[in-house]
C-alpha atoms as a PDB file:
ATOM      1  CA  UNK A   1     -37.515  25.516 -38.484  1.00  0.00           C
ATOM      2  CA  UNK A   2     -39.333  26.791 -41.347  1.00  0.00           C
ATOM      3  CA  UNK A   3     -37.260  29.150 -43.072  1.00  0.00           C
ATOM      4  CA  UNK A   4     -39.939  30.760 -45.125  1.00  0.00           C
ATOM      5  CA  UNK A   5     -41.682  31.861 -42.255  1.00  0.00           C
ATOM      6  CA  UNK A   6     -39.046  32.998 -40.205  1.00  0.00           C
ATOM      7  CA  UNK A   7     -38.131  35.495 -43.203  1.00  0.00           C
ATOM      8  CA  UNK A   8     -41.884  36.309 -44.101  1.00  0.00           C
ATOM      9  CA  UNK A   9     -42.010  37.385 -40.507  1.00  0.00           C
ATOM     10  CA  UNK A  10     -39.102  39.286 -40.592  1.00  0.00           C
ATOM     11  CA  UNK A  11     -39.840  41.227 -43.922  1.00  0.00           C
ATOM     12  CA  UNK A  12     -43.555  41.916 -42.443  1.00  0.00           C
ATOM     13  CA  UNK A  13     -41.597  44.028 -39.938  1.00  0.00           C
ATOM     14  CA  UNK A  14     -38.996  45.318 -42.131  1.00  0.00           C
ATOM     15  CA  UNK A  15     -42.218  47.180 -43.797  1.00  0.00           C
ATOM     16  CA  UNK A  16     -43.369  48.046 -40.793  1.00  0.00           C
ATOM     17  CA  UNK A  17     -40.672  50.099 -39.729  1.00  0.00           C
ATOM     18  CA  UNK A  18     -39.770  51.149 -43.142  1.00  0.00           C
ATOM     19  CA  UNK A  19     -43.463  52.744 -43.203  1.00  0.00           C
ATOM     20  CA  UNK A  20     -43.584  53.657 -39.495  1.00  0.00           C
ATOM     21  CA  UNK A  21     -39.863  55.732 -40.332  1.00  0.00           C
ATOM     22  CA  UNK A  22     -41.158  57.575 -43.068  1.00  0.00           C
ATOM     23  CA  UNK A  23     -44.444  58.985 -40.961  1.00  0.00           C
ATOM     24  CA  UNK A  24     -42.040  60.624 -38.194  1.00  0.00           C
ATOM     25  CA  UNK A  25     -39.940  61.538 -41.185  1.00  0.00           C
ATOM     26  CA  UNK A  26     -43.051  63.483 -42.204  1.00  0.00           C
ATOM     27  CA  UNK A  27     -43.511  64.892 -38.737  1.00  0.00           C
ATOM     28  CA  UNK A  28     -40.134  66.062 -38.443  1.00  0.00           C
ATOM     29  CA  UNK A  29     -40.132  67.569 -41.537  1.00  0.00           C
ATOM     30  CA  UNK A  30     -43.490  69.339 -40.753  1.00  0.00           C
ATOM     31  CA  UNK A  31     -42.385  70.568 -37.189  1.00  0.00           C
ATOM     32  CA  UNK A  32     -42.558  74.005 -38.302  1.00  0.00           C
ATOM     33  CA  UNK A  33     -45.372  74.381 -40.606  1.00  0.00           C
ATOM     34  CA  UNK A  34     -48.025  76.768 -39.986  1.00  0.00           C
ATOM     35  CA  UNK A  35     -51.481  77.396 -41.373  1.00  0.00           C
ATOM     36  CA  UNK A  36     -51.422  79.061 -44.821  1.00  0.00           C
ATOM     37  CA  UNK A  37     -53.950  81.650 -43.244  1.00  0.00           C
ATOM     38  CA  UNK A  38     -54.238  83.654 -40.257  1.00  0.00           C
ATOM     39  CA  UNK A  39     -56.240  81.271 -38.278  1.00  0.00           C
ATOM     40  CA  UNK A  40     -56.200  77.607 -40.158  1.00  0.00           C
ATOM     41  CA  UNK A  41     -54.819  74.697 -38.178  1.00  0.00           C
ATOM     42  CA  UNK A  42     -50.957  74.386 -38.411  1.00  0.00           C
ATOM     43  CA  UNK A  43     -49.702  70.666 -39.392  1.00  0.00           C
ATOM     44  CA  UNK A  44     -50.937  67.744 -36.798  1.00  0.00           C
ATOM     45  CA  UNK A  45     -49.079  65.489 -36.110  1.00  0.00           C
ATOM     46  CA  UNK A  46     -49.224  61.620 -37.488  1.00  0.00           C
ATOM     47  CA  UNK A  47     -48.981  58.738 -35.088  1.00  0.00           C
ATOM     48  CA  UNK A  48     -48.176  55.708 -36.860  1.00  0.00           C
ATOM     49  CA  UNK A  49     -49.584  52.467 -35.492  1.00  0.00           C
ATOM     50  CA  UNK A  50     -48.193  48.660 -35.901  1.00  0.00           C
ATOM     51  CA  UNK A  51     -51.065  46.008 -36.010  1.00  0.00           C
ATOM     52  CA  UNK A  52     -51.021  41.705 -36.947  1.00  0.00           C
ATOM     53  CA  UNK A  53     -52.635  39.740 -38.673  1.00  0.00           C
ATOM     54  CA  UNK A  54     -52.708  36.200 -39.530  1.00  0.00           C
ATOM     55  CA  UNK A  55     -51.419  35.479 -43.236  1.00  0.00           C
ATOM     56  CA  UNK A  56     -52.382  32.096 -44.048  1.00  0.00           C
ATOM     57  CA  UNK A  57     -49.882  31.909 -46.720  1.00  0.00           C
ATOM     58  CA  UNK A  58     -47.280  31.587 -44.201  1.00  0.00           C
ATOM     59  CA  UNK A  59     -48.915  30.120 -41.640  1.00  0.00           C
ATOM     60  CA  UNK A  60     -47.793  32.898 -39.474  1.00  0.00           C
ATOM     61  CA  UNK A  61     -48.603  36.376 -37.658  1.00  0.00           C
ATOM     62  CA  UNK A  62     -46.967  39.189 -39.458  1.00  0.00           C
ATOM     63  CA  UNK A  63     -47.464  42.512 -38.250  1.00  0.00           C
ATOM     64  CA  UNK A  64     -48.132  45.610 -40.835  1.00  0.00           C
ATOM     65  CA  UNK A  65     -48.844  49.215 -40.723  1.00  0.00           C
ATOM     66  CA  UNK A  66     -52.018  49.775 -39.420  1.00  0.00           C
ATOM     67  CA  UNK A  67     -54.186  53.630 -39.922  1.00  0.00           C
ATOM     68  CA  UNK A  68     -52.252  56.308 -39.513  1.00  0.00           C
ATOM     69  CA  UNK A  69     -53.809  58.615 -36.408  1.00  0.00           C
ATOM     70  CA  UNK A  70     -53.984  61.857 -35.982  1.00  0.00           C
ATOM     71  CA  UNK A  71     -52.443  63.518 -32.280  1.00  0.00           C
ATOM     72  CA  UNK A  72     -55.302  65.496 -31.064  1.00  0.00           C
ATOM     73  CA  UNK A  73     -52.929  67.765 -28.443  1.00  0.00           C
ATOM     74  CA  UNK A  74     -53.504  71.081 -28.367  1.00  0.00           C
ATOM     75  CA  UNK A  75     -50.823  73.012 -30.955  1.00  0.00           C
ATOM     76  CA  UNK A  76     -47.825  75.084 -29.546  1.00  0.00           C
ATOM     77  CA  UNK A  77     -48.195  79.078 -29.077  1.00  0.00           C
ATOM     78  CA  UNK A  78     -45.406  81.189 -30.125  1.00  0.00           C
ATOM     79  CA  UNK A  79     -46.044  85.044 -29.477  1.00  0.00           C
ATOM     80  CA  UNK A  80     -44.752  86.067 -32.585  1.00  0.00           C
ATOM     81  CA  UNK A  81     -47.153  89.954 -32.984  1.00  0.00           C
ATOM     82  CA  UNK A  82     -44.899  90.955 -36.520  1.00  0.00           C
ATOM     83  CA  UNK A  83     -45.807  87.159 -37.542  1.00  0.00           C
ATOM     84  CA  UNK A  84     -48.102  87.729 -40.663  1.00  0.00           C
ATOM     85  CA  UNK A  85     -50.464  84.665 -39.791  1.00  0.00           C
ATOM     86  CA  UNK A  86     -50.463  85.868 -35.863  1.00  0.00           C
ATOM     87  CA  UNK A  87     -54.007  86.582 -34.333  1.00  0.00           C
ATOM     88  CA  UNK A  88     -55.085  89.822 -32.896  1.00  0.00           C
ATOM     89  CA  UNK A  89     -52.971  88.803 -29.711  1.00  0.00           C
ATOM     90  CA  UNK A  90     -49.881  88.213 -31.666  1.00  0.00           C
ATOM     91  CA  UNK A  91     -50.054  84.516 -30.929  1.00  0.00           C
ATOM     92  CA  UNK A  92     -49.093  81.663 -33.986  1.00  0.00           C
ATOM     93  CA  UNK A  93     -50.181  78.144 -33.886  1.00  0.00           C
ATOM     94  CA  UNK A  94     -47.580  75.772 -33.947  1.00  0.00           C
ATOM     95  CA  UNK A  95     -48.034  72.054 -35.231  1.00  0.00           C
ATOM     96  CA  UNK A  96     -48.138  69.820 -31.926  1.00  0.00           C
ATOM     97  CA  UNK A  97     -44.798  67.989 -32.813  1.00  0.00           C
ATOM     98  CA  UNK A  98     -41.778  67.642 -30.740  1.00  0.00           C
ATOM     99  CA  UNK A  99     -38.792  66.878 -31.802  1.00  0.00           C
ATOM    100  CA  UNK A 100     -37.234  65.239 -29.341  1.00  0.00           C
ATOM    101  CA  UNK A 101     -40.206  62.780 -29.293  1.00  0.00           C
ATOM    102  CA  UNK A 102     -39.675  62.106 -33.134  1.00  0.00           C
ATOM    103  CA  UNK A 103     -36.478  61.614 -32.906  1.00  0.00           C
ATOM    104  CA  UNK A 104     -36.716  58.956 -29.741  1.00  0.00           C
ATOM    105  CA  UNK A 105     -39.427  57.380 -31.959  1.00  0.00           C
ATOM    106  CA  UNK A 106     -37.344  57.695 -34.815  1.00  0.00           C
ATOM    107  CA  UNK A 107     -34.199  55.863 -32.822  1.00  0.00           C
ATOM    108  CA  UNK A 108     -36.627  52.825 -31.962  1.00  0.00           C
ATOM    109  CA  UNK A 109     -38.313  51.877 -35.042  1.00  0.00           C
ATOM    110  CA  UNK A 110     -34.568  52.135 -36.826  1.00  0.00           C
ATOM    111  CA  UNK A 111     -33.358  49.493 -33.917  1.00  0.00           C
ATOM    112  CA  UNK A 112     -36.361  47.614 -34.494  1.00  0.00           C
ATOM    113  CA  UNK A 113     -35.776  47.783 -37.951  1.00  0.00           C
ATOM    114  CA  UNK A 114     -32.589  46.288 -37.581  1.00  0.00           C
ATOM    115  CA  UNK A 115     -33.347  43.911 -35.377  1.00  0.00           C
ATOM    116  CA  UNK A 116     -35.171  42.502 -38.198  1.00  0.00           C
ATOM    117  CA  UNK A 117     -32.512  43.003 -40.810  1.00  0.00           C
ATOM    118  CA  UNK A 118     -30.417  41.116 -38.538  1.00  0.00           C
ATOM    119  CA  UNK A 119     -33.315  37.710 -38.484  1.00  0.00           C
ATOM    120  CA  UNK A 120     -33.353  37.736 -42.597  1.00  0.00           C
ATOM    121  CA  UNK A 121     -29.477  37.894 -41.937  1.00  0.00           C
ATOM    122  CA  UNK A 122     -29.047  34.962 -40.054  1.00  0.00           C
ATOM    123  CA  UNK A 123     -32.072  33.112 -41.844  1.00  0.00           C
ATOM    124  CA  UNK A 124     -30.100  33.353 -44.473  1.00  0.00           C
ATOM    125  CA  UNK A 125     -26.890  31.804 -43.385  1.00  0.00           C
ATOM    126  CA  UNK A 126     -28.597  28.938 -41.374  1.00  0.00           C
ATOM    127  CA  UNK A 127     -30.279  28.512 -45.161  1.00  0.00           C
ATOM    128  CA  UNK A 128     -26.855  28.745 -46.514  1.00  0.00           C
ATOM    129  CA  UNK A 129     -24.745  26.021 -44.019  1.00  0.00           C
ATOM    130  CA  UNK A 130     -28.122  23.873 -44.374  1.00  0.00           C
ATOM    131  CA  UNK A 131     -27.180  23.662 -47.840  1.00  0.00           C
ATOM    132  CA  UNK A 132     -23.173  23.431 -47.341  1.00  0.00           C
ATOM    133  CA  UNK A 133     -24.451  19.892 -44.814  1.00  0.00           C
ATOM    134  CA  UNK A 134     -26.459  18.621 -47.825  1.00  0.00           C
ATOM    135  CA  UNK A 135     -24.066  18.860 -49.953  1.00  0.00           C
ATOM    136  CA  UNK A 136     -21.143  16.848 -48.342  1.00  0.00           C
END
């Protein structure tokens, strides 16, 4: 087994995640944004996407962060009429995030992540008896 790879691989998806985490961080964190004016577009949410590639340095596919998309579902309505950005029905625009979907998202990229964690781990303790054998 070629160690190398097997932790080039790993630390390709370590980024990944890392990357992936901090874009439903941002959606989270943006869940109740509105438009600075009466009538501009609340926050949209981000939907992070995970793409490969080939790296010939390793010999290997590694997967990386690929563009970042934007959700194109229709924003929430909150009747809010003493809201100061509401329209002339009393209705805000709301960014198009749910939390409960963030934070599902949010739970599998961290397993994912770990998962990962977990293959550097135990690359590095096969590297670590492989060295412990060549040495007696």
């Amino acid at each position: 087994m070629d160690f190398t790879r097997a932790l080039g691989v790993a630390a390709s998806g370590l980024k990944a995640q890392a990357g992936r985490m901090r874009i439903i961080a941002e959606n989270l964190a943006n869940a109740d944004s509105v438009g600075r004016t009466t009538g501009a577009e609340p926050y949209r949410r981000k939907i992070p996407t995970i793409g490969s590639e080939f790296d010939r340095e390793l010999g290997a596919q590694v997967v990386e962060l690929g563009r970042v998309e934007r959700d194109r579902s229709n924003f929430r309505i909150k009747h809010e009429p003493g809201h100061p950005l509401a329209d002339a029905n009393g209705d805000v625009r709301l960014p198009n995030v749910d939390p409960l979907i963030e934070q599902m998202d949010m739970r599998e990229a961290q397993r994912t992540y770990e998962a990962n964690l977990n293959m550097v781990g135990s690359a590095r303790r096969m590297i670590a008896r492989t060295l412990d054998i060549l040495r007696a």
